[in-house]
PDB file of N, CA and C in Angstrom:
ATOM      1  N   UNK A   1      -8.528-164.895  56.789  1.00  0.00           N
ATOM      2  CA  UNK A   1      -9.861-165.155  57.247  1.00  0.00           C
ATOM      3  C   UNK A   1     -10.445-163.842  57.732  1.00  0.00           C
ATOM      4  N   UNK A   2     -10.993-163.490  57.271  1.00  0.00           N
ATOM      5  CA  UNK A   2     -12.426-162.311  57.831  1.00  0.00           C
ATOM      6  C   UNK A   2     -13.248-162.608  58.309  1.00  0.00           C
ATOM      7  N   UNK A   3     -13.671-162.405  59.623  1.00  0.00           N
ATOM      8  CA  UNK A   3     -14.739-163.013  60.190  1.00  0.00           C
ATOM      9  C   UNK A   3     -15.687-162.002  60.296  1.00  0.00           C
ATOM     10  N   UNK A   4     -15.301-160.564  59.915  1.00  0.00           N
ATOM     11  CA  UNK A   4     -16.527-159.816  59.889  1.00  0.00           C
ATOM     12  C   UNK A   4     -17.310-160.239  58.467  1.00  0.00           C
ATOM     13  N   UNK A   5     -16.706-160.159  57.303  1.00  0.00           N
ATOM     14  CA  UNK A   5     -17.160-159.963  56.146  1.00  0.00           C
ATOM     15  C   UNK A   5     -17.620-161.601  55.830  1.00  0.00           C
ATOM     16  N   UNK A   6     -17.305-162.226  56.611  1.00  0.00           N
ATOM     17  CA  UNK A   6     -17.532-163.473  56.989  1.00  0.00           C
ATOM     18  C   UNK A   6     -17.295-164.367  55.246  1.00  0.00           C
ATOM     19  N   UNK A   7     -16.169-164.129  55.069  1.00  0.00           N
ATOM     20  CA  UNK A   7     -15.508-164.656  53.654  1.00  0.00           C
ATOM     21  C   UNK A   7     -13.839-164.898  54.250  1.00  0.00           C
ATOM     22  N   UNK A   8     -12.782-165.872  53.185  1.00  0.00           N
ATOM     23  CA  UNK A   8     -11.757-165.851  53.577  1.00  0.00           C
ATOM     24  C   UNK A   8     -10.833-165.886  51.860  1.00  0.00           C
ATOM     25  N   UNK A   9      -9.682-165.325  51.861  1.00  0.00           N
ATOM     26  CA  UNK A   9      -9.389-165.268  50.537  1.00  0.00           C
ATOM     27  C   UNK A   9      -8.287-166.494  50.782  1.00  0.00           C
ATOM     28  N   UNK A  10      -7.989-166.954  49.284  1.00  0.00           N
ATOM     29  CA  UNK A  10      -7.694-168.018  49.369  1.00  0.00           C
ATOM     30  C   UNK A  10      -6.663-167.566  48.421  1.00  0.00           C
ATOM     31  N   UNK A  11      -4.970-167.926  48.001  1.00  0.00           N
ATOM     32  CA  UNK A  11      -3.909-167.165  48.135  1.00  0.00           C
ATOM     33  C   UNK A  11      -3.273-168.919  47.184  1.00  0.00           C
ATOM     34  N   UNK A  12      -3.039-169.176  48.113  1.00  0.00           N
ATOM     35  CA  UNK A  12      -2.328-170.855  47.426  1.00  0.00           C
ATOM     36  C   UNK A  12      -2.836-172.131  47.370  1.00  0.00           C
ATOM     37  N   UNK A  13      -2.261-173.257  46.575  1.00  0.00           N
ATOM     38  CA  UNK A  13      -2.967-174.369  47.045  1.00  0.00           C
ATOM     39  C   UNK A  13      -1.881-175.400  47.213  1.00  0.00           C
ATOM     40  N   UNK A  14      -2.609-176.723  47.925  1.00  0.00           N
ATOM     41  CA  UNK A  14      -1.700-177.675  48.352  1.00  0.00           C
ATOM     42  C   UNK A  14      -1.509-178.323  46.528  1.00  0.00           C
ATOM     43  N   UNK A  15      -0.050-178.508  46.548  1.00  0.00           N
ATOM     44  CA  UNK A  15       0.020-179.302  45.125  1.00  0.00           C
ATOM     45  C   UNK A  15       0.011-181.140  45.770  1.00  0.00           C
ATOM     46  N   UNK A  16      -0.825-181.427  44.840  1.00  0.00           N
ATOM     47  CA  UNK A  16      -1.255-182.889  44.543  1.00  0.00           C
ATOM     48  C   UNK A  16      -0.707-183.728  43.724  1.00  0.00           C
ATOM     49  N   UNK A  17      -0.496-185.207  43.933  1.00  0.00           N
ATOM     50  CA  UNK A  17       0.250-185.808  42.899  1.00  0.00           C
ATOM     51  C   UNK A  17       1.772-186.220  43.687  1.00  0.00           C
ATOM     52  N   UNK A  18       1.704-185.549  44.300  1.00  0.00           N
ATOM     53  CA  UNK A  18       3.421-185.585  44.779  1.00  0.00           C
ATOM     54  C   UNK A  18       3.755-186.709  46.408  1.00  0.00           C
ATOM     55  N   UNK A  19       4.366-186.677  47.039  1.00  0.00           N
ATOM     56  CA  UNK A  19       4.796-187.064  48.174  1.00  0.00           C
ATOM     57  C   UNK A  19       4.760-186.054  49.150  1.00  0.00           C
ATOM     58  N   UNK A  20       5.588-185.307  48.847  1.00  0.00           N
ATOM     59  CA  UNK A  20       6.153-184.100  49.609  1.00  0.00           C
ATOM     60  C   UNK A  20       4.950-183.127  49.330  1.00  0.00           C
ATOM     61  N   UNK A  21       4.326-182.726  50.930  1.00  0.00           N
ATOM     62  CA  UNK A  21       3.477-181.425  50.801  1.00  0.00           C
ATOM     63  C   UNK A  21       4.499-180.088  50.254  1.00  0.00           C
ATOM     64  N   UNK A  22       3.589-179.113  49.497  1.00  0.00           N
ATOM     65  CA  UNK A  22       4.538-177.623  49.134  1.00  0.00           C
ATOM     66  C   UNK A  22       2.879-177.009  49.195  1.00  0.00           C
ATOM     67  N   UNK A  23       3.045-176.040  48.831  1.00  0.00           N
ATOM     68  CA  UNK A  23       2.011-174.911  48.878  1.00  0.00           C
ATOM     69  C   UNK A  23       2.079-174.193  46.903  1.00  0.00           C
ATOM     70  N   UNK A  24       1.454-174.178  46.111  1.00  0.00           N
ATOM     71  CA  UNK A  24       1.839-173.852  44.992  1.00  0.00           C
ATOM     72  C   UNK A  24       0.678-172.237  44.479  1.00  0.00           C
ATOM     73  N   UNK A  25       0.859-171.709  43.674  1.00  0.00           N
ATOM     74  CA  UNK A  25      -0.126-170.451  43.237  1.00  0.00           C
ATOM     75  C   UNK A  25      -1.613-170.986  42.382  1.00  0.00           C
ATOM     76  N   UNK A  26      -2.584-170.319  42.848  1.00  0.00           N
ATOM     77  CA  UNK A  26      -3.818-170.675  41.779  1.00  0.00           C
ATOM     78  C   UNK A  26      -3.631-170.994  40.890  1.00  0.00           C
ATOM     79  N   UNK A  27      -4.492-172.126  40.054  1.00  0.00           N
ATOM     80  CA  UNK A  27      -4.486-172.145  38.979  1.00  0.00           C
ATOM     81  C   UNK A  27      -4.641-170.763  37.946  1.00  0.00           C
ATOM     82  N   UNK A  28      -6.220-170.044  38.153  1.00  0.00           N
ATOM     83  CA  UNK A  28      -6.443-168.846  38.206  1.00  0.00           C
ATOM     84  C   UNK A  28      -6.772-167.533  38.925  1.00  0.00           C
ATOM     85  N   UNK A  29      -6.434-166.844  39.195  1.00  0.00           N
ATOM     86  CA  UNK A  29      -6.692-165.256  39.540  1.00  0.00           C
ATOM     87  C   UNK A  29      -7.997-165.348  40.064  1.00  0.00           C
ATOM     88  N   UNK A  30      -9.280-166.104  39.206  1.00  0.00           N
ATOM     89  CA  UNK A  30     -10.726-166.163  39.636  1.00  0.00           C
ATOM     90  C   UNK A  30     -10.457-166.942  41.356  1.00  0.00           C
ATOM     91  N   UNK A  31     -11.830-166.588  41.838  1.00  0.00           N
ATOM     92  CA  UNK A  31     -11.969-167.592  43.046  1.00  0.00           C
ATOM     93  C   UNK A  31     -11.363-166.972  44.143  1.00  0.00           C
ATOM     94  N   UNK A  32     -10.838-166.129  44.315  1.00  0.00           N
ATOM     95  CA  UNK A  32      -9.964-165.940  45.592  1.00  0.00           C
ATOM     96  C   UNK A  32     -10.423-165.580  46.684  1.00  0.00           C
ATOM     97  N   UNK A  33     -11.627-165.239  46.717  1.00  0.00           N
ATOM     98  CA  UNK A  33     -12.269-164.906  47.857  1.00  0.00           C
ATOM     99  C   UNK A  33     -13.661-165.853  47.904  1.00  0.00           C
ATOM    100  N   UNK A  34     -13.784-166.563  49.075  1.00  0.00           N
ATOM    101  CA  UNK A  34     -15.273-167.126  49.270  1.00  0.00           C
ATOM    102  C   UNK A  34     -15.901-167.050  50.630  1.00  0.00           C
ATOM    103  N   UNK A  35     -17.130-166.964  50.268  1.00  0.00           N
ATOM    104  CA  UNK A  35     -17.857-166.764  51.385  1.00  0.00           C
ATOM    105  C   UNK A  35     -18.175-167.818  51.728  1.00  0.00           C
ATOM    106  N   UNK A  36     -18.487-167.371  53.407  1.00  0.00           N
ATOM    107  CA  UNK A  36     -18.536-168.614  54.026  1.00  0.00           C
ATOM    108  C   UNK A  36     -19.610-168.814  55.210  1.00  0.00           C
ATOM    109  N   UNK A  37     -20.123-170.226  55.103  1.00  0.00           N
ATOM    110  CA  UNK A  37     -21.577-170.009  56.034  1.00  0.00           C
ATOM    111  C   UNK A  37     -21.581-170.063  57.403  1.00  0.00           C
ATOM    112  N   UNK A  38     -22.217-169.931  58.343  1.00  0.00           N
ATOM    113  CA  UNK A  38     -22.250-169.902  60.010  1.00  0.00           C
ATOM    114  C   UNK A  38     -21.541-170.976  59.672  1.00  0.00           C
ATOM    115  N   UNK A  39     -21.817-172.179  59.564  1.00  0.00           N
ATOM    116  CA  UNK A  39     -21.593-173.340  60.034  1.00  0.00           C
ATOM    117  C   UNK A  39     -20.293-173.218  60.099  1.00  0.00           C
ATOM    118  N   UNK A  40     -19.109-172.823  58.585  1.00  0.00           N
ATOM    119  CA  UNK A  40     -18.181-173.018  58.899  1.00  0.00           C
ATOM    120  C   UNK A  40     -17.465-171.892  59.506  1.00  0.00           C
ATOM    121  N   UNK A  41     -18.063-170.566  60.065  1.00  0.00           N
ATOM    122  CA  UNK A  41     -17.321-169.720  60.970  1.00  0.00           C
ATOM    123  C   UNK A  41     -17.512-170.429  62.701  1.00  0.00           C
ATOM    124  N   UNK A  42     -18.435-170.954  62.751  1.00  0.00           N
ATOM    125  CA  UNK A  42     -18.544-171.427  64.192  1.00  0.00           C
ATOM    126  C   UNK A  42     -17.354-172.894  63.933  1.00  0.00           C
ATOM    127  N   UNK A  43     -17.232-173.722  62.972  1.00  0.00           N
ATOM    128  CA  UNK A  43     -16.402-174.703  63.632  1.00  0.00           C
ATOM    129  C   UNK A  43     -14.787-174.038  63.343  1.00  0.00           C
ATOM    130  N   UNK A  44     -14.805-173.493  62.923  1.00  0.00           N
ATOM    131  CA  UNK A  44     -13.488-171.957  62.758  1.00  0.00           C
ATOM    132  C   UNK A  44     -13.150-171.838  63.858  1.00  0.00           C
ATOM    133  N   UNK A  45     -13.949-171.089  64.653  1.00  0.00           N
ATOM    134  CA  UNK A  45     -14.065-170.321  65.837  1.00  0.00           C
ATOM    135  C   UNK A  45     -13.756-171.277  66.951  1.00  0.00           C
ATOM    136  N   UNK A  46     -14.237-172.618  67.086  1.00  0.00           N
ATOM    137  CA  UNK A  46     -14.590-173.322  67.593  1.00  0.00           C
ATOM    138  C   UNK A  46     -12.693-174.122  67.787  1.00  0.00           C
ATOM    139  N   UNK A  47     -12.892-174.485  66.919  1.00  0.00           N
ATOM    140  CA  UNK A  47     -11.240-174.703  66.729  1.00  0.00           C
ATOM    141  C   UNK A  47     -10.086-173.714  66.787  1.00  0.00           C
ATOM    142  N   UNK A  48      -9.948-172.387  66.745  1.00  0.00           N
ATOM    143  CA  UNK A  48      -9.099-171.656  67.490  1.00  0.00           C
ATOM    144  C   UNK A  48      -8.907-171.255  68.679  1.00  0.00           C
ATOM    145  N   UNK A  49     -10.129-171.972  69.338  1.00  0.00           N
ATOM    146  CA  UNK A  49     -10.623-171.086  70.828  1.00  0.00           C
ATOM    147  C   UNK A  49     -10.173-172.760  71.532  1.00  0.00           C
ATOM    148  N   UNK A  50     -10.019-174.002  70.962  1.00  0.00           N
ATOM    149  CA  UNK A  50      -9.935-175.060  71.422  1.00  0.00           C
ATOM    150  C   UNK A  50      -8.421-175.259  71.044  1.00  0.00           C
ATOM    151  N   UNK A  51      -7.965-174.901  70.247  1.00  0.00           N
ATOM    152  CA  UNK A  51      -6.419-175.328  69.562  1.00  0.00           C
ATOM    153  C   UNK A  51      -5.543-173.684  69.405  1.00  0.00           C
ATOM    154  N   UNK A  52      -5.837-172.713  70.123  1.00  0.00           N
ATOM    155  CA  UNK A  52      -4.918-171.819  69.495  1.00  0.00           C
ATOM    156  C   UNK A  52      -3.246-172.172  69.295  1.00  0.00           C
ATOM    157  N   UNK A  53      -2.774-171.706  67.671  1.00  0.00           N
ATOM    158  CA  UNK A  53      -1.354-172.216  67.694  1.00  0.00           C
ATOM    159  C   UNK A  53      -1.076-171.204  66.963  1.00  0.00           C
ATOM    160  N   UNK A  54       0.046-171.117  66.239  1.00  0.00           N
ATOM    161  CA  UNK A  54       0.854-170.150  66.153  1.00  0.00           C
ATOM    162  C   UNK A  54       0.624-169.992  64.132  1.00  0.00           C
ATOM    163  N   UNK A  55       1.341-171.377  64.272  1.00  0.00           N
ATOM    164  CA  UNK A  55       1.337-172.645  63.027  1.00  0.00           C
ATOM    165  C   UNK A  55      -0.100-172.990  62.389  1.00  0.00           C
ATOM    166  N   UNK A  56      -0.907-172.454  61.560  1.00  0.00           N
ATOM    167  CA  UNK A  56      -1.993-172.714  61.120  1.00  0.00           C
ATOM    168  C   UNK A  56      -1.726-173.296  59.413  1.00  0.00           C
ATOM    169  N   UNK A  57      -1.315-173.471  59.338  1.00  0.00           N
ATOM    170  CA  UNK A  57      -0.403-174.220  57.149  1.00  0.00           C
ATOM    171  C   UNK A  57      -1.277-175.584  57.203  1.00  0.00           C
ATOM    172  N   UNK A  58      -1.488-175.934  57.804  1.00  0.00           N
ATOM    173  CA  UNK A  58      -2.648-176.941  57.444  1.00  0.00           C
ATOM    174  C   UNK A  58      -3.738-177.587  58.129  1.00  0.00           C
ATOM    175  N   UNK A  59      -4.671-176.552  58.789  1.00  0.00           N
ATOM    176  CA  UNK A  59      -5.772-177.187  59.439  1.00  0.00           C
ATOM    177  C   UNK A  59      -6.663-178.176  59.220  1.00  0.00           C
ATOM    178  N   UNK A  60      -7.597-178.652  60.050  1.00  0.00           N
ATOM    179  CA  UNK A  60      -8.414-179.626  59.848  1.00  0.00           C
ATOM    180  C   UNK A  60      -9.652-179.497  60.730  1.00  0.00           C
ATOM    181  N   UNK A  61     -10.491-179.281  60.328  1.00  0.00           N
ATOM    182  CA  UNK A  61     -11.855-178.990  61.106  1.00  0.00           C
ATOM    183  C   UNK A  61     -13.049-180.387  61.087  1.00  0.00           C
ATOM    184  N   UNK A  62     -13.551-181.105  61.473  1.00  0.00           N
ATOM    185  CA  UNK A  62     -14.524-181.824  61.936  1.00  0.00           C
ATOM    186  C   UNK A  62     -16.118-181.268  61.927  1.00  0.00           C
ATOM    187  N   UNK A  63     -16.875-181.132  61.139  1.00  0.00           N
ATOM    188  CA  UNK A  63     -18.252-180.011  61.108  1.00  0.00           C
ATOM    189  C   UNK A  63     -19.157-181.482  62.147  1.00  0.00           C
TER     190      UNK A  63
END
């Protein structure tokens, strides 16, 4: 997460279909970085400053 450049790159994804959560690689190379609007840097912000943890592998934010 970059909060200056106010974008976050995006690295893996949750695989679907299954039972068991894992973390798996992009489909493609494209996409890896997206920008991102106030809205979702303030409920970001908002939620680390309310929940700091150590353990971040699967958040959940509320806008």
């Amino acid at each position: 997460m970059d909060f200056l450049r106010k974008e976050t790159t995006i690295s893996e994804q949750s695989k679907a279909g299954t039972s068991e959560f894992s973390w798996v690689p992009l489909k493609t190379k494209m996409s890896r970085r997206l920008p991102l609007p106030d809205v979702a840097l303030e409920a970001l912000a908002k939620e680390l400053e309310e929940n700091p943890c150590a353990d971040r592998s699967m958040p959940t934010f509320e806008l």
